[in-house]
Structure formats: C-alpha cells, structure tokens
Protein backbone atom coordinates (compact mmCIF):
# COMPACT_ATOMS: atom_id res chain seq x y z
CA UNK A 1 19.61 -34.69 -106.90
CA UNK A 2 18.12 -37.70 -105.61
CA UNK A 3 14.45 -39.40 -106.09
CA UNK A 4 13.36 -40.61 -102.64
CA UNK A 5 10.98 -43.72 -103.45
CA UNK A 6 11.00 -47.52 -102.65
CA UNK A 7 9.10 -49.98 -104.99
CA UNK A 8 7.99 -52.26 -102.01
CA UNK A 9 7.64 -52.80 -98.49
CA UNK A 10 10.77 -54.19 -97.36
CA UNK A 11 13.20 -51.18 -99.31
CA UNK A 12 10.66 -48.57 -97.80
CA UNK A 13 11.36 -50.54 -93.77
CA UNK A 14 15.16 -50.51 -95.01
CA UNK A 15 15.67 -46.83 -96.07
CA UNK A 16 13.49 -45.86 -92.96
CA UNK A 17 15.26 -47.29 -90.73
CA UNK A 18 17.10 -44.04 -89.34
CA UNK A 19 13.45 -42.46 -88.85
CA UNK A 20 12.23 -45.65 -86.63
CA UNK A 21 15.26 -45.45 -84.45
CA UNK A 22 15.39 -41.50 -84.67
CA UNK A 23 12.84 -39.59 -85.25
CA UNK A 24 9.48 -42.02 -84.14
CA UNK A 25 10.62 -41.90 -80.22
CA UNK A 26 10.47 -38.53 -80.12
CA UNK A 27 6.71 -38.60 -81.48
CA UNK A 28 5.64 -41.08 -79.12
CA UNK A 29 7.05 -38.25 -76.79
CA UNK A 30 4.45 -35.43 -78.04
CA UNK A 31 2.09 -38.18 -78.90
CA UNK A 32 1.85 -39.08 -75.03
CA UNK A 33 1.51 -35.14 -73.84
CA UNK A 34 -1.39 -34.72 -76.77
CA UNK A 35 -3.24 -37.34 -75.04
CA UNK A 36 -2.65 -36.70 -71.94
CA UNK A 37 -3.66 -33.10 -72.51
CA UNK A 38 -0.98 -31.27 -72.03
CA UNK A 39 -0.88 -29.54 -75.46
CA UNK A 40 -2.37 -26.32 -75.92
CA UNK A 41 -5.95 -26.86 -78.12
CA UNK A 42 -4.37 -23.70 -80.01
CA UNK A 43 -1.88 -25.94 -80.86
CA UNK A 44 -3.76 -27.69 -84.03
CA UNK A 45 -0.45 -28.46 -85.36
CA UNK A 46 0.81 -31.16 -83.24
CA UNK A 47 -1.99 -33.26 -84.22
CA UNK A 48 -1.16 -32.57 -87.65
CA UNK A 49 2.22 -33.55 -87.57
CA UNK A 50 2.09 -36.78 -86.03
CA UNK A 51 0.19 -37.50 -89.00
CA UNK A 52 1.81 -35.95 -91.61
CA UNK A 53 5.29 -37.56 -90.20
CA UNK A 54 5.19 -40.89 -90.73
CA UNK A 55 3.86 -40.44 -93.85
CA UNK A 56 6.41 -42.77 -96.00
CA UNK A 57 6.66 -39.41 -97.91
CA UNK A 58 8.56 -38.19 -94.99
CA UNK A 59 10.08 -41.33 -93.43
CA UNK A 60 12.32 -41.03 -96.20
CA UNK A 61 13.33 -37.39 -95.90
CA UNK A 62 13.75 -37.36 -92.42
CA UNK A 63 15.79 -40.69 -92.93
CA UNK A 64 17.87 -38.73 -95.48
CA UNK A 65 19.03 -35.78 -93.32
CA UNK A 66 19.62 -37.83 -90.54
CA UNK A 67 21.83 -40.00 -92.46
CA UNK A 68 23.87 -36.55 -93.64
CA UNK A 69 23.45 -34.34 -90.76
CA UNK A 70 24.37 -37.13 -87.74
CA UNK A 71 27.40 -38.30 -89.51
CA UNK A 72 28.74 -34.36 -90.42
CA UNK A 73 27.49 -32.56 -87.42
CA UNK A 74 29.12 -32.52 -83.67
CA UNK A 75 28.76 -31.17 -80.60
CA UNK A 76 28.74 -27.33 -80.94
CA UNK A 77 28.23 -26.80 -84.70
CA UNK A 78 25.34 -24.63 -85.73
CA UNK A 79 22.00 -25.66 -87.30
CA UNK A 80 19.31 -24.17 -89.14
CA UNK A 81 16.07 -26.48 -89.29
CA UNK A 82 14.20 -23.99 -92.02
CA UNK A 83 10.71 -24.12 -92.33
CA UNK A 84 10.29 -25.99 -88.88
CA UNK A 85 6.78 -26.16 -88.81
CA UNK A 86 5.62 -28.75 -85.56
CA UNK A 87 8.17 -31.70 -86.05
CA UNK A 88 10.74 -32.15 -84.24
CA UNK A 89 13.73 -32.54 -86.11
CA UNK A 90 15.82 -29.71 -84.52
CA UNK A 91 15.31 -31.15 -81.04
CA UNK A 92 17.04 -34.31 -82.28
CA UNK A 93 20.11 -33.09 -83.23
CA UNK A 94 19.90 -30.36 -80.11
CA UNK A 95 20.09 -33.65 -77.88
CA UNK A 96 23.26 -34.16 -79.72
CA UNK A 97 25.00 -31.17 -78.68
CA UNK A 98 24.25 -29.04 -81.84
CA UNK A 99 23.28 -25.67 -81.42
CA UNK A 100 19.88 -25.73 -83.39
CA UNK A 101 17.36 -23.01 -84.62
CA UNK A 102 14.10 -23.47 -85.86
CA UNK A 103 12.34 -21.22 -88.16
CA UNK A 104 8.93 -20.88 -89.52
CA UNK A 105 6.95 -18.59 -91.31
CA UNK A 106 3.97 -18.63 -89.55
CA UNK A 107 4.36 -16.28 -86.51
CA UNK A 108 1.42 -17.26 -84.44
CA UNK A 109 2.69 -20.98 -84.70
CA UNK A 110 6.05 -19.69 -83.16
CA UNK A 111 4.56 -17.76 -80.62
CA UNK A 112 1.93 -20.74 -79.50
CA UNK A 113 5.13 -23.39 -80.00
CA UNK A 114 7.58 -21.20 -78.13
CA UNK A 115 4.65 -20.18 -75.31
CA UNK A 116 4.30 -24.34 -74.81
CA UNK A 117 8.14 -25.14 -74.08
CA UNK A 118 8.57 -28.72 -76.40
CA UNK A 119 12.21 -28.76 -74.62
CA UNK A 120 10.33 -29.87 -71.81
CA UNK A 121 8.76 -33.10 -73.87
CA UNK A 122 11.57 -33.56 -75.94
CA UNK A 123 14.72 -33.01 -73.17
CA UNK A 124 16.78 -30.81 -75.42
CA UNK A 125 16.36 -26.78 -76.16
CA UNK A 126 16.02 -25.19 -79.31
CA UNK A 127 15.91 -21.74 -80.26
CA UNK A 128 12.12 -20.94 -81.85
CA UNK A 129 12.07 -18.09 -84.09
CA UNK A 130 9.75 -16.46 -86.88
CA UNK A 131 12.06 -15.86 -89.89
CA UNK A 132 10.88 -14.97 -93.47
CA UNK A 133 12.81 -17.53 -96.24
CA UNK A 134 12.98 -14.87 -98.74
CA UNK A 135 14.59 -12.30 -96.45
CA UNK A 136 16.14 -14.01 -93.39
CA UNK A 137 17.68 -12.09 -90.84
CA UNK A 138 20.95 -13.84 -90.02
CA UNK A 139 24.19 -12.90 -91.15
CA UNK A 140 26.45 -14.52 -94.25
CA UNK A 141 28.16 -17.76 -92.98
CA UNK A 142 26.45 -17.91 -89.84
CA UNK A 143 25.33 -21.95 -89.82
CA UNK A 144 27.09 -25.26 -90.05
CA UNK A 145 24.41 -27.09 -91.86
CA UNK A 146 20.72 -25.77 -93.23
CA UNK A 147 17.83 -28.34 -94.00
CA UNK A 148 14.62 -27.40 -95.40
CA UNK A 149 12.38 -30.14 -95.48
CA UNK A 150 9.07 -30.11 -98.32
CA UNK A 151 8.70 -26.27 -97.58
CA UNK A 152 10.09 -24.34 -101.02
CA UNK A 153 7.30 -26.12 -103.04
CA UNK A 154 4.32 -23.95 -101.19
CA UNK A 155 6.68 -20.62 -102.25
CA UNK A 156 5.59 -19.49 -105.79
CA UNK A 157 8.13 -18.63 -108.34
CA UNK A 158 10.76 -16.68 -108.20
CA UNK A 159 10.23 -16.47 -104.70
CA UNK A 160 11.32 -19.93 -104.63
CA UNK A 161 14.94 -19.32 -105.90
CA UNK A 162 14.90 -16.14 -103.40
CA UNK A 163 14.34 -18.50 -100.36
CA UNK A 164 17.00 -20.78 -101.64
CA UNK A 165 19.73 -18.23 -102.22
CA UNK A 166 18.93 -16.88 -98.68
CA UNK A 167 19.37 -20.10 -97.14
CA UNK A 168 22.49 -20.90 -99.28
CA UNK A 169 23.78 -17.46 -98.14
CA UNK A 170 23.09 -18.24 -94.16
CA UNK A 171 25.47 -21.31 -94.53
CA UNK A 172 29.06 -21.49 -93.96
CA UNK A 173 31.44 -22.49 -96.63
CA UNK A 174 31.84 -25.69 -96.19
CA UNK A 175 28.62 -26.10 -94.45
CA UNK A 176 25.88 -29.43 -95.39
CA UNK A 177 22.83 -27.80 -97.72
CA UNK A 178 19.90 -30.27 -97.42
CA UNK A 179 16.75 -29.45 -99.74
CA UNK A 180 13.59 -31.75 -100.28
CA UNK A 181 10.79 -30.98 -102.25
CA UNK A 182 7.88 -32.35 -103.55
CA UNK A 183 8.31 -33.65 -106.78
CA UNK A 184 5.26 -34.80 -109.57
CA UNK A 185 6.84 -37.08 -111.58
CA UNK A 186 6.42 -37.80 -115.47
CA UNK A 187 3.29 -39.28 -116.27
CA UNK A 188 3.52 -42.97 -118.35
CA UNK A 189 4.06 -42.38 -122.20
CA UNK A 190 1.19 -43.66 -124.36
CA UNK A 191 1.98 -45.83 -126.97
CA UNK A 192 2.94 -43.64 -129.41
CA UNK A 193 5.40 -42.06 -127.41
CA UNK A 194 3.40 -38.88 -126.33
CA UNK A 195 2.73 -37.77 -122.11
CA UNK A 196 -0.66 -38.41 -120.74
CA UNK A 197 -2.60 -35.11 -120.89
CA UNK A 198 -1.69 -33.19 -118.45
CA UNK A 199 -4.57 -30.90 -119.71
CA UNK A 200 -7.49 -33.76 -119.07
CA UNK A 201 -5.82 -33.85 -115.19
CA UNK A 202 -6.62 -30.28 -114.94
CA UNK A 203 -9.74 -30.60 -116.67
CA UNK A 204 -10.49 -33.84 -113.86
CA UNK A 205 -9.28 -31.76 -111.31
CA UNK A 206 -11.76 -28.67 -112.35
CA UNK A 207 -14.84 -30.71 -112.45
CA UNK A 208 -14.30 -32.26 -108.99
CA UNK A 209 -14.13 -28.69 -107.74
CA UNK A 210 -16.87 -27.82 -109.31
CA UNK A 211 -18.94 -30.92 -108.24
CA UNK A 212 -18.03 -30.29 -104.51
CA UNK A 213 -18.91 -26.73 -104.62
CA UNK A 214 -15.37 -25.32 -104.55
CA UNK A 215 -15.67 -22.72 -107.73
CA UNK A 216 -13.75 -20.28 -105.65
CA UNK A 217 -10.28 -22.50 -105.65
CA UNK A 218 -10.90 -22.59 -109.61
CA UNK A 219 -10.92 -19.18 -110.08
CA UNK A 220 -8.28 -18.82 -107.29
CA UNK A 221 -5.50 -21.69 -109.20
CA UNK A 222 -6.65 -19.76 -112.78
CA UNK A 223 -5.54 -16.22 -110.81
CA UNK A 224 -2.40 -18.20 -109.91
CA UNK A 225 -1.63 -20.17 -112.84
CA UNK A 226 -1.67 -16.45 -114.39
CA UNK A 227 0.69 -14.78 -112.24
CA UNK A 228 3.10 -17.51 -112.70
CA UNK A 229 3.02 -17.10 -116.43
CA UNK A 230 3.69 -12.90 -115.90
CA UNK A 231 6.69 -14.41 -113.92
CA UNK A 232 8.22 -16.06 -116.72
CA UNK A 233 7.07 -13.32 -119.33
CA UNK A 234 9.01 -10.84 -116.65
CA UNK A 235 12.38 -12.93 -116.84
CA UNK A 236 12.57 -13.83 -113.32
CA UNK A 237 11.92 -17.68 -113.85
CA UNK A 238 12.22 -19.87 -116.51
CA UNK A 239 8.75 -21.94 -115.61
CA UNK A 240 6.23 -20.92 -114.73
CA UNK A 241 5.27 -22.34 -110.68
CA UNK A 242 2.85 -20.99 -108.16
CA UNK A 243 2.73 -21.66 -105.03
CA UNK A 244 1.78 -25.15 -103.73
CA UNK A 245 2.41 -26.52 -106.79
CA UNK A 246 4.77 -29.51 -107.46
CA UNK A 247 7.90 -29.33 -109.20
CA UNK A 248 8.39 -31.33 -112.14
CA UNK A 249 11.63 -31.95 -114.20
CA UNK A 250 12.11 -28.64 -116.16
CA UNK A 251 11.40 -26.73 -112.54
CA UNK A 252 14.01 -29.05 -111.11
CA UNK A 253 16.69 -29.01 -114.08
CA UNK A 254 16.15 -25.29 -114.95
CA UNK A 255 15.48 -23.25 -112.42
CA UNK A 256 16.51 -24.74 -109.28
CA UNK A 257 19.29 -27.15 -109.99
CA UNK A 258 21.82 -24.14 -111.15
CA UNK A 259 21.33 -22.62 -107.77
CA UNK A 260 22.88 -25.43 -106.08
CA UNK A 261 26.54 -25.09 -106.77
CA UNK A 262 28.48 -27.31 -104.72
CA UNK A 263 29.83 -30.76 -103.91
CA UNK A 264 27.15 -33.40 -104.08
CA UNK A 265 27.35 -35.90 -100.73
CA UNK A 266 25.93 -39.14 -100.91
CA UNK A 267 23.89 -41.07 -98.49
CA UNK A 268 23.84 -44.57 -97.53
CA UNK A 269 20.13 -45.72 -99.14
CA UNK A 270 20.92 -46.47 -102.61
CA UNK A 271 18.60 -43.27 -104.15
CA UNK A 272 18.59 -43.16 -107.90
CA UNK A 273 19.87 -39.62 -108.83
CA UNK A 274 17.18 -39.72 -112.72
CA UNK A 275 14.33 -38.15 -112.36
CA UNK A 276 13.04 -40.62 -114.91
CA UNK A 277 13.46 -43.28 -113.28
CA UNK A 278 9.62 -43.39 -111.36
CA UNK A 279 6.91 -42.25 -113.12
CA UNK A 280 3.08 -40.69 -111.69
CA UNK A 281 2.07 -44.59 -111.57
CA UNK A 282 5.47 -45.93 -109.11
CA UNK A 283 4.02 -42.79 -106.98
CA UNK A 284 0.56 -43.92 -106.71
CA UNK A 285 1.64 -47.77 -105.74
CA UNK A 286 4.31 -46.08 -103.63
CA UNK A 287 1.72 -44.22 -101.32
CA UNK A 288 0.12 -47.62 -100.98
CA UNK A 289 2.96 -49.59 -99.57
CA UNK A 290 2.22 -48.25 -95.93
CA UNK A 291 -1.46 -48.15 -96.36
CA UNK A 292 -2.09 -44.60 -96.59
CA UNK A 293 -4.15 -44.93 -99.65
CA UNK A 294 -6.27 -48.30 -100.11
CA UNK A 295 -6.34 -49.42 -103.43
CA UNK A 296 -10.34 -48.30 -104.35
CA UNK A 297 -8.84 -44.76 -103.68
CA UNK A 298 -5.86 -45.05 -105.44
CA UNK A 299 -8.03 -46.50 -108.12
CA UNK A 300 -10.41 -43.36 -107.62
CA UNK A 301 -6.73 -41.25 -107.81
CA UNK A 302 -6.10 -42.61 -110.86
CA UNK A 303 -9.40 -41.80 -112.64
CA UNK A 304 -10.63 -38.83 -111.45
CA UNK A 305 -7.43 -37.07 -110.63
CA UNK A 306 -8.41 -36.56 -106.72
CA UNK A 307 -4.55 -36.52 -105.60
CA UNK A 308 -1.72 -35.76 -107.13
CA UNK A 309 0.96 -38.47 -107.32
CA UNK A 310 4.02 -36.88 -105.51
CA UNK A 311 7.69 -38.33 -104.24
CA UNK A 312 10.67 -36.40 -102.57
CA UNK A 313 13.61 -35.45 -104.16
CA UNK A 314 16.76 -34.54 -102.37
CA UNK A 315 19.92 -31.86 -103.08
CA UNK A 316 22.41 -33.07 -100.70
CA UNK A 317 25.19 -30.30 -101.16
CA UNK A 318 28.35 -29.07 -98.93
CA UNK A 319 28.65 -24.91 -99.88
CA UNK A 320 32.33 -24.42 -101.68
C-alpha cells in the first residue's frame, strides 16, 4: 500500500511527470471540442473532469498507473479501466495497442459517452459499457490488468469488499491489480498523546449544514452512519463505512488490505508504503501546493471543518 503525497512543489512536478507527458494532451484534446462545442450539453461530465483531473489528487494516481500499466502492458493484452467515469485513461493505453474496456456505473453517462464517439477526439477506440462493480458480468480470468481509480470509496461497506473481489476475480492470474482510494489520514496528536476529536469535526461539520440550510444531508449521513454500524453488528465488515466516506487506517488495514493477496509491484516515485507517515495537516498544505485551495480557505478548512483533508493511497498488486 502506498501514500500518494508530495511535501512541496518540485516532488509533486517530479512524481507528475508521467501525467504531463501522458495524460494532459489528451485533455487539451476534449478541452478543445468542449469549446469549440462539439460536446453534447448532456454531457455535464466532461466539464467536470477536466477539472477534477489535474487535481494534484489525481496527477498522482494517474501518474501511478501509468508508471505500472505502460511498463507491464503490450500490444494486445486486455484492460479493464473500472469505474471510468469521463477521463480518459482507457483511450491512452487503447492508442497503445491494448484492448481496453471502460466501465461505469452510471448508465445514462455510458449511453450519452458512447452516443458522442470520444475515439473520434482521442484517435483510439474503446469499448464503453455499463457494468455493476458488485456483480460484473465478465467471466473469471478474462483481463490482463484492472485499475480502479478513487471509485470504491463512494461504495458503502461491505459492498466495498464485494466490488473488490469482483474485480480481483475478472483478472487473470498473473494479471496487474491497481486500486486507489481516498484516504483521511490521522489527525495530529495533542500533547498528551491523544487524536484530535474526531467528534468536534462532526460536530463542525453539523453546524455548517445546519447554518447553510442543509438539515436534510444531517439526517441523511445520521441514516447512513447507522446502517454502517448494522453492517458491522451483522458480521459483514469489521468498520463500520458508508458510502462516500473516506477510508482511514483500520478500513485500510482490516478490511481491505486482506483482500489483496498478491505480489506487491513497485513504482518508480519513491511513495512511502506507512500510513503514518502524513497526517490531516501534510493533506491540507498538500492541496495547496498547486493552488487549489488558497491559504484563507485552507485556514477556514482547518477551523470550521469545511473539507475534509484527503490523499490517495495505492495497492499495486500482480494476482498469484
């Protein structure tokens, strides 16, 4: 398991590197047809993701399964880009050779993507489908590598492990495993040793709600929060996790960590493989290096609780 994270500008440039020469081409590709039109207005999306894709956040994931899936892949090996969503990783490694599928949950998104024909921005073909994580329709052994990029965090527990075991099941023996999700790291220790409350960030996090009028989401995280107890009462998880919330360490260590059986395969950025190693605080001044947050907000994060201070981390695993 690796942290993803870079403690200033010049590491975050270096272990990006393989998204800049990658991965930001092909945006400027679907970033010219989006202003020049030629993207459905349906298509909310692509907006989205040229956003949410060069996000540091995601420089660094996308730099990480580059790094393992262009040195392990070749022309005519299969590949399963789970959880697709609008970017367009699978198109990459399609121009390649590799015989790539993307998947998503959402069918009207595959439907809309599928109905505007990306091969034609991005030169290479792909084959668009709407698959189900917890139940996917392929047969054992069928792919050469699997990547699932920040997806399994918005899956509640166990439902989570489900979507896992699936995808481990859909790759060959052999075959690369690549898993990122979003990860809230430990929070600094006080000085007597103990965590910062995680109860007075809820308690933050309620009365902002509450001040903007959102009572409904409340309610709707208690209702949540609840369910994912019943999960662990029930045996079927170990911590309790709903759905769009960040893993921390025990998630991690306990209940996804034994799924991943395999041979670990490093990467050429350096990564630190302790989760202790960055705390809530390295997040905060991590989301700053590319300006993303300026420092009132992150000062406003800090305080009130307004975001939640998240980093990557990565299972890099080849199925015995």
């Amino acid at each position: 398991m690796y942290v993803l994270y870079a403690d200033n500008a010049n590491t975050l440039k270096q272990r990006s590197q393989l998204f800049d020469q990658h991965f930001e081409p092909v945006l400027q590709r679907i970033e010219a047809a989006y202003r020049a039109g030629k993207v459905p207005a349906n298509l909310l999306e692509i907006p989205e993701y040229l956003l949410v894709c060069r996000w540091p956040f995601r420089k660094l994931e996308y730099s990480l399964a580059l790094d393992v899936l262009l040195n392990h892949l070749k022309p005519g090996d299969t590949y399963l880009d789970a959880g697709c969503g609008a970017t367009p990783l699978a198109y990459i490694l399609a121009g390649r050779g590799v015989k790539a599928t993307a998947i998503d949950g959402n069918p009207r998104l595959i439907k809309d993507l599928i109905a505007f024909r990306p091969q034609d921005v991005y030169g290479s073909d792909v084959t668009l489908e709407h698959q189900d994580l917890t139940h996917l329709t392929y047969a054992d052994n069928t792919f050469n590598a699997v990547s699932c990029i920040s997806v399994v965090e918005h899956i509640p527990a166990p439902l989570d492990q489900d979507a896992i075991q699936e995808m481990l099941r859909v790759l060959k023996t052999g075959g690369l495993f690549i898993l990122t999700l979003d990860y809230r790291p430990p929070m600094p220790t006080t000085n007597n040793g103990d965590p910062s409350s995680k109860l007075g960030y809820y308690i933050k996090r309620t009365a902002n709600l509450v001040r903007d009028g959102k009572v409904s989401e409340v309610f709707q995280g208690l209702h949540r929060k609840l369910a994912a107890q019943q999960v662990v009462q029930a045996g079927k998880a170990r911590h309790a996790r709903s759905g769009n919330q960040n893993f921390e360490i025990a998630h991690l260590t306990q209940d996804i960590e034994p799924l991943l059986a395999g041979e670990f395969v490093s990467n050429s950025f350096g990564y630190s493989t302790d989760l202790h190693s960055v705390t809530s605080e390295d997040a905060y001044k991590f989301w700053q290096l590319d300006g993303i947050y300026n420092t009132a907000n992150v000062s406003n994060v800090t305080s009130a609780g307004t975001y939640r201070p998240i980093l990557p981390v990565a299972f890099v695993i080849k199925k015995p």
